[in-house]
Protein backbone atom coordinates (compact mmCIF):
# COMPACT_ATOMS: atom_id res chain seq x y z
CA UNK A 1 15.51 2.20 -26.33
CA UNK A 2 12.43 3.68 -28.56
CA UNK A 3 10.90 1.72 -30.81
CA UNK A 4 12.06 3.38 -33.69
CA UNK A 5 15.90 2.68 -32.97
CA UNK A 6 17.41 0.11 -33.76
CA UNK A 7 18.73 -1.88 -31.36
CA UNK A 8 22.95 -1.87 -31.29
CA UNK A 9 24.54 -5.24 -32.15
CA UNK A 10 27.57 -5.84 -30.67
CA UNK A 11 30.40 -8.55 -31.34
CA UNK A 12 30.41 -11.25 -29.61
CA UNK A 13 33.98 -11.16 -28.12
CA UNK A 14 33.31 -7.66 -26.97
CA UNK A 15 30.38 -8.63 -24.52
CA UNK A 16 31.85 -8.13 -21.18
CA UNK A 17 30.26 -7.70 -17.56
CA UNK A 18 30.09 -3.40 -17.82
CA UNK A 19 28.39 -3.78 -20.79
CA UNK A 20 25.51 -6.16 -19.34
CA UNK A 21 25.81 -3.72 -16.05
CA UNK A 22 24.92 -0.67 -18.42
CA UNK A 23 21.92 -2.51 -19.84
CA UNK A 24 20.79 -3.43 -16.45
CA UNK A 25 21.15 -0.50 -15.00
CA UNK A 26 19.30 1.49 -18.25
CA UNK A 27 16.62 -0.97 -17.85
CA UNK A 28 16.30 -0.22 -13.96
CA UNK A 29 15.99 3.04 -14.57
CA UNK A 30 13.00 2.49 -16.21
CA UNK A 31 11.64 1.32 -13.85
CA UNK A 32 12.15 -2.39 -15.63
CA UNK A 33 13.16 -5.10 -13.45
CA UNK A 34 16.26 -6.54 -15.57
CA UNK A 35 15.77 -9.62 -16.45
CA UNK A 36 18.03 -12.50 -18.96
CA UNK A 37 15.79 -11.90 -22.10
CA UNK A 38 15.55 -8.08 -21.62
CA UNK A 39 19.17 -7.52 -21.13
CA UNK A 40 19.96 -9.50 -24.17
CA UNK A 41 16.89 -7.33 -26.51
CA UNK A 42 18.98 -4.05 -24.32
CA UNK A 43 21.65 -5.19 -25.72
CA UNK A 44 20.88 -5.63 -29.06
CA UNK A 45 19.41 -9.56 -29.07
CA UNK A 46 23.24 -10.07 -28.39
CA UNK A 47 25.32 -12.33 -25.94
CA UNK A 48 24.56 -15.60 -24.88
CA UNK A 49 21.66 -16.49 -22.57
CA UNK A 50 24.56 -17.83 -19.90
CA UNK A 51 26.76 -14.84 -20.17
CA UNK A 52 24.16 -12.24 -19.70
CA UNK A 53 22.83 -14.54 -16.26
CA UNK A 54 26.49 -14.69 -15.41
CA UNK A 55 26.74 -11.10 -15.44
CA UNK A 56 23.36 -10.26 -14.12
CA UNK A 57 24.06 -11.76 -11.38
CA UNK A 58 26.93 -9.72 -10.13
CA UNK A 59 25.02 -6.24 -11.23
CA UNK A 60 22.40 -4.87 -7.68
CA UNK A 61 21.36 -1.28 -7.97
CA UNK A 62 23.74 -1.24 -4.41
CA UNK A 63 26.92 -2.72 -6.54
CA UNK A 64 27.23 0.42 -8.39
CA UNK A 65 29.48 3.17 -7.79
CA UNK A 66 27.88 5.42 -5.05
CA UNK A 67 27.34 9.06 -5.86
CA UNK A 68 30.07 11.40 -5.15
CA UNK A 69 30.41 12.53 -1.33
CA UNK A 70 28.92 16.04 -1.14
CA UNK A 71 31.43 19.01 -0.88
CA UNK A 72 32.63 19.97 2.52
CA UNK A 73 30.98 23.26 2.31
CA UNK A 74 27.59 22.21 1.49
CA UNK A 75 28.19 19.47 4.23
CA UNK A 76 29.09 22.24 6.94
CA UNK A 77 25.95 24.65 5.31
CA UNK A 78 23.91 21.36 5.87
CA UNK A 79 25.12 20.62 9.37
CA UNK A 80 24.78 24.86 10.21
CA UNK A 81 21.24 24.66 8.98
CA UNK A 82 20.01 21.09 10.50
CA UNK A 83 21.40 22.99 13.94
CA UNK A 84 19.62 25.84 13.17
CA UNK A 85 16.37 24.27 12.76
CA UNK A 86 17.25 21.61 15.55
CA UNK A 87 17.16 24.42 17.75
CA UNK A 88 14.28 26.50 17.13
CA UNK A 89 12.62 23.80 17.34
CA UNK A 90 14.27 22.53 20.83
CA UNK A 91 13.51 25.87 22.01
CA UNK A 92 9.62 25.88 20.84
CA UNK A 93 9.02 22.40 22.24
CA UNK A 94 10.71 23.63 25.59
CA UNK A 95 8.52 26.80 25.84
CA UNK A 96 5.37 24.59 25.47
CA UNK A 97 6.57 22.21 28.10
CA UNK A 98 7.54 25.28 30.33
CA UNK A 99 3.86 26.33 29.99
CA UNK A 100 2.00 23.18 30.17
CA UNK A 101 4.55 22.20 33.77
CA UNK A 102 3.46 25.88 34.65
CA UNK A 103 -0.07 24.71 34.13
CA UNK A 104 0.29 21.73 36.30
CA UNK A 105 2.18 23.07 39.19
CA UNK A 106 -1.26 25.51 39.68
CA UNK A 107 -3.99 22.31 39.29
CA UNK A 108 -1.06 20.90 41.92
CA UNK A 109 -1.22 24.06 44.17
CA UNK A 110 -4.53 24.09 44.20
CA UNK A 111 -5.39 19.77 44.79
CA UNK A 112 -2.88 20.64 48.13
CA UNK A 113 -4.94 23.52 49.36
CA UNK A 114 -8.03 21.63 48.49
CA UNK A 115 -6.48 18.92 50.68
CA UNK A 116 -5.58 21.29 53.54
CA UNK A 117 -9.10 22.61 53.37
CA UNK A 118 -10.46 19.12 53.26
CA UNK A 119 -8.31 18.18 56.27
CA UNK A 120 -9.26 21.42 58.33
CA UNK A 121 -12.94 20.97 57.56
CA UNK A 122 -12.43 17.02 58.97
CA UNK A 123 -10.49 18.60 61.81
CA UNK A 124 -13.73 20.54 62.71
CA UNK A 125 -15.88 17.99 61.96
CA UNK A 126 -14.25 15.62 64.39
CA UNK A 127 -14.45 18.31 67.28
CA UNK A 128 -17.86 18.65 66.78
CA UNK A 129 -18.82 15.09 66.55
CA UNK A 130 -16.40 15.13 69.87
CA UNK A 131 -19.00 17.90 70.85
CA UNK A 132 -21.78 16.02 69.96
CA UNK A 133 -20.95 12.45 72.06
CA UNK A 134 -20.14 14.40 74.99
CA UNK A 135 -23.54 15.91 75.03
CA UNK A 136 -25.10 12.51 74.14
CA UNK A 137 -23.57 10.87 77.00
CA UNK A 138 -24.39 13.77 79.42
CA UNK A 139 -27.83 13.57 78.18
CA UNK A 140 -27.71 10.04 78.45
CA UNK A 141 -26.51 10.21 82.36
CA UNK A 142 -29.58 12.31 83.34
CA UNK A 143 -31.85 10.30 81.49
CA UNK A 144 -30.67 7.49 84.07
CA UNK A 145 -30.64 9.79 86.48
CA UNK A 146 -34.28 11.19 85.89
CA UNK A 147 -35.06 7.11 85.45
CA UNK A 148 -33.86 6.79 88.63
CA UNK A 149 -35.60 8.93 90.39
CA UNK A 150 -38.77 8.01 88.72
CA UNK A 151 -38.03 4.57 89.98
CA UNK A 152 -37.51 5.63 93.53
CA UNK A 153 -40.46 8.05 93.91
CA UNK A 154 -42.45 4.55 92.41
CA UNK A 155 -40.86 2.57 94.98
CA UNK A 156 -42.35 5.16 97.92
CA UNK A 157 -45.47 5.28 96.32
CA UNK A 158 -45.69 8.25 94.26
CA UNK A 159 -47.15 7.75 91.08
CA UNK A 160 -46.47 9.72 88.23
CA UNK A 161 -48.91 12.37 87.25
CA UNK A 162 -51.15 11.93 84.14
């Protein structure tokens, strides 16, 4: 209501439950919570304080009729489009997977040949420290041989030379 109206007086025998819905449902729209005293000024400062509450009560922005259902075309126009987008968008997610799995399967390709390379260069590296103790030990075997024979030619009474 703007303040220049006047605001509608109504009889009292005429005050009935749509009326107070109406008023509660122009004040919600104002963004106005409805409440006893401002239903009764909607309503022109008319009704009783326990008639309005008893009406208020049954009145929820949900407890009104619902809006029409939409019109089977625009339903199926909705549904066609909502597809349409649905799979453009299917399809652009799965070509970024497909390239990011692409991605991955070459870092995978290339961890397993790094792993192959890894156990071919251990693979060498065990033969040569294979190599290595065999020499070691034959080394060590004519050191005690040469130790040996140092200690024999002692034992007849050759000294080393110095």
């Amino acid at each position: 209501m703007g303040e220049d109206e006047e605001p509608r007086r109504l009889p009292r025998a005429d005050l009935n439950e749509e009326q107070v819905h109406a008023a509660c449902d122009s004040l919600n729209l104002k963004g106005v919570e409805p409440t006893y005293k401002l239903v009764r000024a909607e309503l022109g400062d008319h009704g009783s304080y326990s008639t309005i509450a008893k009406y208020v009560k049954t009145w929820g922005p949900g407890a009104r009729p619902q809006a029409p259902n939409m019109p089977v075309d625009l339903v199926k126009d909705t549904n066609l489009f909502a597809k349409a987008v649905w799979a453009v968008a299917f399809n652009s997610a799965n070509a970024l997977f497909d390239k990011e799995r692409d991605g991955y399967r070459q870092q995978v390709e290339e961890l397993l040949q790094a792993v192959k390379d890894t156990e071919s260069d251990n693979t060498r590296y065990q033969r040569a420290l294979a190599s290595s103790q065999s020499i070691v030990t034959a080394l060590e075997v004519k050191c005690a041989d040469c130790e040996q024979r140092v200690a024999e030619a002692e034992a007849d009474g050759c000294s080393p030379a110095r």
